[in-house]
Protein backbone atom coordinates (compact mmCIF):
# COMPACT_ATOMS: atom_id res chain seq x y z
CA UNK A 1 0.00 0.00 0.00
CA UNK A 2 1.44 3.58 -1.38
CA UNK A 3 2.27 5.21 1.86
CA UNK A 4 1.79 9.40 1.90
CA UNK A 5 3.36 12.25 3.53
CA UNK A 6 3.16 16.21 3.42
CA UNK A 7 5.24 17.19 0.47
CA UNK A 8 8.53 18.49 0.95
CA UNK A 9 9.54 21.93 1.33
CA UNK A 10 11.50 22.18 -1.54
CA UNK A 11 11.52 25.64 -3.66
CA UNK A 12 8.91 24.69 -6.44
CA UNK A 13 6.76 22.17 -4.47
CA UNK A 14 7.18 24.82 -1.33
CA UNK A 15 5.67 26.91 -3.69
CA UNK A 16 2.94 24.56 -5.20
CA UNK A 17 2.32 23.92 -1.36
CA UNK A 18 1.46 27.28 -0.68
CA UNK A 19 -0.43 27.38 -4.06
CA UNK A 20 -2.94 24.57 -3.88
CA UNK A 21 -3.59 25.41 0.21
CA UNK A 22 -5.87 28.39 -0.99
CA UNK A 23 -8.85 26.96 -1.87
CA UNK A 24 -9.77 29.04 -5.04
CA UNK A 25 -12.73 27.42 -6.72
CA UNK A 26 -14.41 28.97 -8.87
CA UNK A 27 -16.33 31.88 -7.95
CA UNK A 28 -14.37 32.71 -4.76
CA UNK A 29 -11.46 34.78 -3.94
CA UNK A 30 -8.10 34.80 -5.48
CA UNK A 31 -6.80 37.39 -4.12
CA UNK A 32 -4.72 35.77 -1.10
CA UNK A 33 -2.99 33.55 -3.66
CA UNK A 34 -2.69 36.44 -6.04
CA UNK A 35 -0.97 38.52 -3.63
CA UNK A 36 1.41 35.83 -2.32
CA UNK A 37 2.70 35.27 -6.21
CA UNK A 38 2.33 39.06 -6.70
CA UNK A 39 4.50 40.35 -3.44
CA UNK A 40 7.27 36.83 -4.73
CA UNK A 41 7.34 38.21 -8.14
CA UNK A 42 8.51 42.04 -7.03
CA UNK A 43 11.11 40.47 -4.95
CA UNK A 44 12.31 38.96 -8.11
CA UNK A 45 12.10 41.91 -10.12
CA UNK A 46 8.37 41.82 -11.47
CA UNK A 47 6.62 44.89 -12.84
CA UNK A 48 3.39 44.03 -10.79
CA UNK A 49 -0.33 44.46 -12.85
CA UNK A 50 -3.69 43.69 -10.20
CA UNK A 51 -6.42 43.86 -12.18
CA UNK A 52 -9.74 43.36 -10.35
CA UNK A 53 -12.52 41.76 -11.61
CA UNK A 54 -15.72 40.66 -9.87
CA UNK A 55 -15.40 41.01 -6.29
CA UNK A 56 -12.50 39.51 -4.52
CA UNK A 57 -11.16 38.18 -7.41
CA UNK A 58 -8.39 39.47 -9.31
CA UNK A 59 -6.15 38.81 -12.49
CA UNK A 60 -2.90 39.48 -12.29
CA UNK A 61 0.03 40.99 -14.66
CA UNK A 62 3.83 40.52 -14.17
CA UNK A 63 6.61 41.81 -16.91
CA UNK A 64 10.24 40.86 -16.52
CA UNK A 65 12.84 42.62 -18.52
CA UNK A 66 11.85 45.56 -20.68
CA UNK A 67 8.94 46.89 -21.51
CA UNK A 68 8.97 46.10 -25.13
CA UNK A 69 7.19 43.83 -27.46
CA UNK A 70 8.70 40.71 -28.28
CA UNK A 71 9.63 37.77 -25.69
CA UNK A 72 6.94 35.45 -24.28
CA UNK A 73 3.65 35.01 -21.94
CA UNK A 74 3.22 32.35 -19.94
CA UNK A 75 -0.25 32.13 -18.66
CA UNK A 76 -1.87 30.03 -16.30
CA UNK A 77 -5.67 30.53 -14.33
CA UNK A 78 -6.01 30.55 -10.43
CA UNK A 79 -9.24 28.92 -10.18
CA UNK A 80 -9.78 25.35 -9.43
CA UNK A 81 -13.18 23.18 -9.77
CA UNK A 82 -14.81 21.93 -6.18
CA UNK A 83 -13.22 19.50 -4.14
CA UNK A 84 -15.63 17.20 -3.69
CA UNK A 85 -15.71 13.67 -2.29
CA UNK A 86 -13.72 10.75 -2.66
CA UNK A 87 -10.56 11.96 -1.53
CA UNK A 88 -7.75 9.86 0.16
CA UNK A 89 -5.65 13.00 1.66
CA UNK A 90 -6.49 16.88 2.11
CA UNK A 91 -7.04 18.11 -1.47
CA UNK A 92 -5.98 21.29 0.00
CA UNK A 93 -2.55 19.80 1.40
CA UNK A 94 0.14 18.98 -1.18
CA UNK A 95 0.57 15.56 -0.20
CA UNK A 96 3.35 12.81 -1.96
CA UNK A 97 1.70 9.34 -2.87
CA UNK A 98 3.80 6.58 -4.16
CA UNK A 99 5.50 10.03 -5.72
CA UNK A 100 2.61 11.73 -7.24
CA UNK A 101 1.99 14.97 -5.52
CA UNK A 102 -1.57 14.95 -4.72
CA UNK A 103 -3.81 18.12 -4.45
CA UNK A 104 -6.55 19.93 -5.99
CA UNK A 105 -5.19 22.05 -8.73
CA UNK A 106 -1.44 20.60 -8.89
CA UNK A 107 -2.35 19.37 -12.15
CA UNK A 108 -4.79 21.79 -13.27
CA UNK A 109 -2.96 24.44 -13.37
CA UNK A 110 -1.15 25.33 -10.09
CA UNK A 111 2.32 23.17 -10.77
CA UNK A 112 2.74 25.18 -14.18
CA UNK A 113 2.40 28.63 -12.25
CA UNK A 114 4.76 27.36 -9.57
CA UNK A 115 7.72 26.39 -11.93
CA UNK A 116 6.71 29.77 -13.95
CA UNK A 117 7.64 31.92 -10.57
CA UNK A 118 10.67 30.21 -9.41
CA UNK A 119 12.67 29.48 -12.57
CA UNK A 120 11.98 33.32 -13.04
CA UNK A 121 13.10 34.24 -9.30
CA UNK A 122 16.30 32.14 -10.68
CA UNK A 123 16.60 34.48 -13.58
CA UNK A 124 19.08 37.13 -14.45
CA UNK A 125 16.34 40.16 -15.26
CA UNK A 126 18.62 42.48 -16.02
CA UNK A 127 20.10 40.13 -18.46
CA UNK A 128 16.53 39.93 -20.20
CA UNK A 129 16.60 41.31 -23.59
CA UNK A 130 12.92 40.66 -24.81
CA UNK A 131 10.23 40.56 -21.67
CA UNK A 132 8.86 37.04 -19.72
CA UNK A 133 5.57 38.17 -18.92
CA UNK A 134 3.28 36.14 -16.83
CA UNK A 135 -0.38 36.07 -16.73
CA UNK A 136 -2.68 34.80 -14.39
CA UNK A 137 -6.40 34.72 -14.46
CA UNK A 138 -9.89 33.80 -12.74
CA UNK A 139 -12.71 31.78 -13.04
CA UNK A 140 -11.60 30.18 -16.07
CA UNK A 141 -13.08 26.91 -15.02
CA UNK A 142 -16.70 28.16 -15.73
CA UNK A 143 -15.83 29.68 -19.29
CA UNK A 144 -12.76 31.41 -19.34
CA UNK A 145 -14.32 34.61 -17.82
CA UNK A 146 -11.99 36.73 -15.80
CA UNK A 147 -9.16 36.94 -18.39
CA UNK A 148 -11.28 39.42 -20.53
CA UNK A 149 -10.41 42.05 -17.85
CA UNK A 150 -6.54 40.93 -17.79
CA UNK A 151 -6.62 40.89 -21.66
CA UNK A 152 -8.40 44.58 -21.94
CA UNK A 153 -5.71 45.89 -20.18
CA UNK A 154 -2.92 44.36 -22.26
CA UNK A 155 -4.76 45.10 -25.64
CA UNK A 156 -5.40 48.39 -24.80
CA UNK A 157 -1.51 48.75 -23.36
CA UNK A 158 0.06 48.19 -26.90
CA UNK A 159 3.15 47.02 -25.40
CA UNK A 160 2.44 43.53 -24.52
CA UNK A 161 3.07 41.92 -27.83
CA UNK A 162 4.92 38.65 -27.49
CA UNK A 163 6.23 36.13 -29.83
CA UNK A 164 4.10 33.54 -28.28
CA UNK A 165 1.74 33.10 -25.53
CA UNK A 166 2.26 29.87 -23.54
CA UNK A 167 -1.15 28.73 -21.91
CA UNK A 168 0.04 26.02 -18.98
CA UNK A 169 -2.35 23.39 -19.38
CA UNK A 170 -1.75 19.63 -18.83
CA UNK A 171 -0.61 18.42 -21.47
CA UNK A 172 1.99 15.75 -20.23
CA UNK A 173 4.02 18.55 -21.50
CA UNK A 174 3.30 17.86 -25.23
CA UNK A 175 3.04 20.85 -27.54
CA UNK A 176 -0.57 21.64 -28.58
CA UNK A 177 -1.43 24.31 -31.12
CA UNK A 178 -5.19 23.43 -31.44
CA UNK A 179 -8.71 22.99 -29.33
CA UNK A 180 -12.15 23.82 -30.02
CA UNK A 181 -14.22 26.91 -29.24
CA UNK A 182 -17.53 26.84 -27.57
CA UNK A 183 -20.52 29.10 -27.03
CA UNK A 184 -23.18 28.68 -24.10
CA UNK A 185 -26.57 29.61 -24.39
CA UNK A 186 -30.15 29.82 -21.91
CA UNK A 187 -33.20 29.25 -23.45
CA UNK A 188 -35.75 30.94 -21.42
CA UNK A 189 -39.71 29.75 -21.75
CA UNK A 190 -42.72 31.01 -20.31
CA UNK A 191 -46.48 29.84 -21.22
CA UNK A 192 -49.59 30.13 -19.38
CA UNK A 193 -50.27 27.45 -16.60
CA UNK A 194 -52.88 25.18 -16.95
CA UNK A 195 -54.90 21.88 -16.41
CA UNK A 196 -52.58 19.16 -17.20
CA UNK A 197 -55.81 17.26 -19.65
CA UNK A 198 -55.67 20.36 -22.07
CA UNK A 199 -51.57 19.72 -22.83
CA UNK A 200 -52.95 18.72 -26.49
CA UNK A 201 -54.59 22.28 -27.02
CA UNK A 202 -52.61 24.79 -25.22
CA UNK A 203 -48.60 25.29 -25.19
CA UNK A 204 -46.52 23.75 -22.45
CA UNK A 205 -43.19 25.45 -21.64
CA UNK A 206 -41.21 22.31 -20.93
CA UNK A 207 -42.67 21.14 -24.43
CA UNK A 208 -41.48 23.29 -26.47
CA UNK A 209 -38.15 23.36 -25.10
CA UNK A 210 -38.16 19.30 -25.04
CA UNK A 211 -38.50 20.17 -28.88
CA UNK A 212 -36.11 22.64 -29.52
CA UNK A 213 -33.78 20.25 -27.51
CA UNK A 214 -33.97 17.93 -30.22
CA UNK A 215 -33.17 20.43 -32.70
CA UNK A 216 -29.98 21.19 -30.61
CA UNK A 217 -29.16 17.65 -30.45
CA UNK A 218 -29.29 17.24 -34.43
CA UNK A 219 -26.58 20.13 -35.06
CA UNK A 220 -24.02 17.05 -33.44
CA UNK A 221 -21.45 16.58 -36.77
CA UNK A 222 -18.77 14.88 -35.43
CA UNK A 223 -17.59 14.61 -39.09
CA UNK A 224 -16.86 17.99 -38.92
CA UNK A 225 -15.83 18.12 -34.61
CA UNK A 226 -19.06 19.81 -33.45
CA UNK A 227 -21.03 18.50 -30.72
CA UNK A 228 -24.08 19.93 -29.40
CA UNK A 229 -25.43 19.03 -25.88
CA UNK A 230 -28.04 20.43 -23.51
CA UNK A 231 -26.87 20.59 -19.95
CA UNK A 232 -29.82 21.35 -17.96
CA UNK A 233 -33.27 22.09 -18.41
CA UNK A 234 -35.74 22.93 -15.44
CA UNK A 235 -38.86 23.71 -14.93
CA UNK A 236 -42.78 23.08 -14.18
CA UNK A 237 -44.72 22.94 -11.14
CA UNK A 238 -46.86 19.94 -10.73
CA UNK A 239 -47.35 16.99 -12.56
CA UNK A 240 -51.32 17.92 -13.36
CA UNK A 241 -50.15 21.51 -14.46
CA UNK A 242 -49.36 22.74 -17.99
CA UNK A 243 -45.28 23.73 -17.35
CA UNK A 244 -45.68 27.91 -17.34
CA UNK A 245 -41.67 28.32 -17.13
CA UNK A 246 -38.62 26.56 -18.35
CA UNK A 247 -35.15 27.30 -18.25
CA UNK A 248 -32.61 24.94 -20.90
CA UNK A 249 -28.84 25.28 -20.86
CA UNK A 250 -26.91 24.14 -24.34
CA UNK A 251 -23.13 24.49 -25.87
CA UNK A 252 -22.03 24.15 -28.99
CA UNK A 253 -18.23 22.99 -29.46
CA UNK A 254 -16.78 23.56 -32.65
CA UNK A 255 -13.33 23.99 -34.48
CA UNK A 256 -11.59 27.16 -35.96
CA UNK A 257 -13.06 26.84 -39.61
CA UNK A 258 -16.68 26.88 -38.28
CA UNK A 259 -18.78 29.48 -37.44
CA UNK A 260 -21.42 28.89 -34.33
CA UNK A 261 -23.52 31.47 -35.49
CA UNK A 262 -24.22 29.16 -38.40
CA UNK A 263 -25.04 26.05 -36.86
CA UNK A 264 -27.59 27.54 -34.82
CA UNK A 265 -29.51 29.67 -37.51
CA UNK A 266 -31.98 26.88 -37.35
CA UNK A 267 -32.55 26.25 -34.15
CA UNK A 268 -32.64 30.22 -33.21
CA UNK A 269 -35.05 30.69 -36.40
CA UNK A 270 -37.04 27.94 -34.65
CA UNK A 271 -37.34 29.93 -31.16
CA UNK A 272 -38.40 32.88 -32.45
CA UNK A 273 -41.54 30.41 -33.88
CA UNK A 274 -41.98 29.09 -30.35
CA UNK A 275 -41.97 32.65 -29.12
CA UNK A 276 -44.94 33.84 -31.17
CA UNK A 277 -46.57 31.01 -30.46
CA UNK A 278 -46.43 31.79 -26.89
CA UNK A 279 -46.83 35.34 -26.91
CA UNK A 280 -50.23 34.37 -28.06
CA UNK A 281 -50.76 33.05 -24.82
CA UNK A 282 -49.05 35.93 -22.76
CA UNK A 283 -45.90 34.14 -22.65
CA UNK A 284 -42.75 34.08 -24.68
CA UNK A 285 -39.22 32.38 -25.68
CA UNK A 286 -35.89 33.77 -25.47
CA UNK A 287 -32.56 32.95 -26.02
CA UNK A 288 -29.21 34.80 -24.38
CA UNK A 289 -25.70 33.79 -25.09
CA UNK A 290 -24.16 33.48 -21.42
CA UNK A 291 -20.47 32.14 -22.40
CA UNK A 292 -18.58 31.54 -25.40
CA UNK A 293 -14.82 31.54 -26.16
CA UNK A 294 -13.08 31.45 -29.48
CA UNK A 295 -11.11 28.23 -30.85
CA UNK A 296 -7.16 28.03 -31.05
CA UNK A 297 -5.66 26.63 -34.43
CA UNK A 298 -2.16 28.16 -34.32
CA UNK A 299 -0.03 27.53 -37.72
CA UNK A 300 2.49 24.47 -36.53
CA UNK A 301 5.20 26.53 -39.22
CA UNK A 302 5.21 29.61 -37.64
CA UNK A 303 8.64 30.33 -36.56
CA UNK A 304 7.79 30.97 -33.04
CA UNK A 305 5.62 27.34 -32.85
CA UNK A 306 8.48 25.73 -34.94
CA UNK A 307 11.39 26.95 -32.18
CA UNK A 308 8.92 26.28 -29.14
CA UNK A 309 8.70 22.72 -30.96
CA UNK A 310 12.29 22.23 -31.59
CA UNK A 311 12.84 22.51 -27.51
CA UNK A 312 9.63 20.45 -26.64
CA UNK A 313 10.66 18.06 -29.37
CA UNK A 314 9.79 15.41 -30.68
CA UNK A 315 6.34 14.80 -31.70
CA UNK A 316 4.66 17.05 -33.78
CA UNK A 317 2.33 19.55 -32.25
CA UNK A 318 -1.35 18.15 -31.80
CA UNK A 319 -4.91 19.36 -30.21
CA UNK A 320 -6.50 18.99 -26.88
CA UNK A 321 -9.71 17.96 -26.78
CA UNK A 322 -10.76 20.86 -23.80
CA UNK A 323 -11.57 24.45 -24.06
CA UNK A 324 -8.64 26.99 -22.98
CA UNK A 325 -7.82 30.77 -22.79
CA UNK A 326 -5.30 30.38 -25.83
CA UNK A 327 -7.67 30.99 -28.53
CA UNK A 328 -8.83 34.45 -26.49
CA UNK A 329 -5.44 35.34 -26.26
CA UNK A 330 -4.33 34.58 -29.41
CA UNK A 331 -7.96 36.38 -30.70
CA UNK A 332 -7.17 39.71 -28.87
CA UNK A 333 -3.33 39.95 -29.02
CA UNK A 334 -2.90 38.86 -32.41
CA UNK A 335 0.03 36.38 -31.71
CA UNK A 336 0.64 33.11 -32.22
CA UNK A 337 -0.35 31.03 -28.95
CA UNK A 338 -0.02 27.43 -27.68
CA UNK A 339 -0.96 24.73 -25.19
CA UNK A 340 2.09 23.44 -22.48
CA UNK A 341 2.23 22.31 -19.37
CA UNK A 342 2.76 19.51 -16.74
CA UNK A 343 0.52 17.17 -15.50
CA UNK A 344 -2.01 14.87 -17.14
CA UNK A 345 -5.73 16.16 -17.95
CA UNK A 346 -7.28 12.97 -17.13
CA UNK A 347 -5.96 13.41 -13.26
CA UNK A 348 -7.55 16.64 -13.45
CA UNK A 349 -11.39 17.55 -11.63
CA UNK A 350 -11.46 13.95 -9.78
CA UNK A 351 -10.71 13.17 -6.58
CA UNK A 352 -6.74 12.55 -5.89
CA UNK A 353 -5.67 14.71 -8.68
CA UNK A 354 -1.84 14.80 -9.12
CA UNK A 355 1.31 15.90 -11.01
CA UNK A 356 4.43 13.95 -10.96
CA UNK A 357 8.02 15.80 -9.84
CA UNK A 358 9.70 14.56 -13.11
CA UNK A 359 6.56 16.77 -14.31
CA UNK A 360 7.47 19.65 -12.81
CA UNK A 361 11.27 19.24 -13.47
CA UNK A 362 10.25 19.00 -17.38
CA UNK A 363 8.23 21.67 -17.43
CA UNK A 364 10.84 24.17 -15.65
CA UNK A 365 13.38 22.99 -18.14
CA UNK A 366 11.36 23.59 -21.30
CA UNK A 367 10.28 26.82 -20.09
CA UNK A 368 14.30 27.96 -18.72
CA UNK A 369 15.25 26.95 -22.81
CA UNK A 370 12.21 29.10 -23.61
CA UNK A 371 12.89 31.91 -21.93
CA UNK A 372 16.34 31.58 -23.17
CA UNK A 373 15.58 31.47 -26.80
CA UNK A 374 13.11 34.23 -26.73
CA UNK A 375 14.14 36.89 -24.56
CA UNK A 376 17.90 36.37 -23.92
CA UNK A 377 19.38 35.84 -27.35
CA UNK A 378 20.22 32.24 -26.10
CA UNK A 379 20.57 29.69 -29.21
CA UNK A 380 21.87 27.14 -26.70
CA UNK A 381 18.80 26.02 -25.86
């Protein structure tokens, strides 16, 4: 039987320690763990960015070396998804198994923004010639929401203009250039209550959603990588009572040559049917875009991708099958961006998620050859 123990106190797992202790899921405050990185990365030699967001949560902004374009962003998010159940140690106590480090977020994404901060408190900044900027963000986990507020700022700055952005997911610390976009919408239904016997004469709202579901569900091409899937859908009151309200959550996933506006002209066409058709009965049908983020297909032969894959080396770089803040950063900084970090995805948002040392240890190395290629002239990498 794998025996465990607190993880040692080593620089980067110290520092992954202190990362994955603050519980930061979704929705709650950052803004202990973003000061701790914050107040680490001055000492180093950080230019120091908070930007706020919704309250008690806060992106954050740090620029090493000049402020110039060029150089690279490495960008990771703060949040994590609930604990839950199911767990053998603390999730919130970096604990070794059988020599996985086990925690909530070591995986997803706290180990990438630990090695991020200490290879760069290990770094000459004065020697910098092109800037290591680091980004971190919020509530990612439910849509990649805060980083609109960290990525305002830099648009509007001009002067954050890498060579390539650097988004630390886990990838087992294989290169990614791809993943699919998505866009989130709430169907919102309201009819006029009834007696439960007259469902074949007068609208139900539950109904008509139940059929626009099944409109959703037939813009699935997986020929073409988009799937199509309603995640909740509530409403009624009673069981002898014509449904007056109903609320339906869908998504849409799709790839960078596809459009999501066009795979849903049919269904939306279809609502604003339903919605005369209630309005007739003092009711009505509406439908709100609540999330959405943009896909990532970054060119593999860019000459930024093509160094960045010479160092990860050697397979050729691939997609991940989850949504990310690449294709937002790539979207509103214009640059090429990619997918790179430690950690597996499938020991991510379950109980006893992990990250392996030899994990980190990779991950600090690629990203020390990166920094040196990039923003230090280095061609030893």
């Amino acid at each position: 039987m794998a025996t465990s123990e607190k993880a040692p106190s080593g620089s980067l797992v110290g520092l992954l320690a202190d990362l994955v202790a603050f519980p930061t899921e979704s929705r709650t405050s950052n803004l202990e763990l973003i000061d701790l990185y914050a107040d680490r990365a001055a000492t180093a030699g950080a230019v120091v960015t908070v930007v706020h967001g919704e309250t008690g949560r806060a992106n954050l902004h740090l620029r090493f070396g000049p402020d110039a374009p060029g150089g690279v962003l490495l960008s990771g998010h703060t949040d994590v998804v609930p604990a839950g159940s199911g767990w053998a140690t603390d999730p919130y106590e970096l604990t070794e198994v059988g020599g996985q480090l086990r925690a909530r977020g070591s995986a997803d994404m706290k180990g990438f923004l630990a090695a991020a901060l200490v290879l760069m408190e290990a770094t000459d900044v004065d020697a910098l010639r092109a800037p290591v900027h680091l980004g971190l963000s919020y509530d990612e986990e439910i849509g990649c929401v805060g980083v609109r507020g960290l990525l305002d700022v830099l648009a509007a700055g001009g002067s954050c203009a890498p060579d390539v952005v650097v988004v630390g997911e886990p990838t087992s610390m294989r290169l990614c250039n791809a993943h699919a976009g998505k866009v989130g919408h709430r169907l919102e239904l309201a009819a006029a209550a009834g007696h439960s016997s007259r469902s074949g004469v007068e609208p139900s709202a539950i109904h008509e959603a139940v059929d626009l579901a099944v409109l959703i569900r037939a813009v699935n091409d997986p020929s073409r990588g988009v799937s199509a899937n309603v995640g909740t859908i509530h409403g009624g009151v009673a069981l002898n009572v014509l449904a007056p309200t109903c609320t339906m959550d869908f998504e849409v996933r799709h790839g960078a040559d596809t459009d999501p506006d066009d795979l849903l002209v049919g269904v939306l066409a279809e609502v604003r049917v339903v919605h005369d058709r209630l309005v007739a009965v003092g009711g009505h049908a509406t439908c709100e875009a609540i999330i959405g983020y943009p896909a990532l297909a970054t060119d593999p032969t860019l000459a930024a991708v093509a160094a960045l894959g010479a160092l990860v080396g050697p397979d050729e770089p691939g997609s991940v099958g989850f949504g990310t803040e690449a294709g937002l950063y790539a979207d509103r900084l214009g640059v090429p961006a990619v997918i790179l970090g430690p950690g597996d995805i499938a020991d991510a948002h379950r109980p006893d998620e992990f990250v392996d040392p030899d994990q980190l240890d990779r991950c600090t190395e690629v990203l020390r050859q990166t920094i040196d290629w990039f923003c230090t002239g280095s061609e030893e990498a």
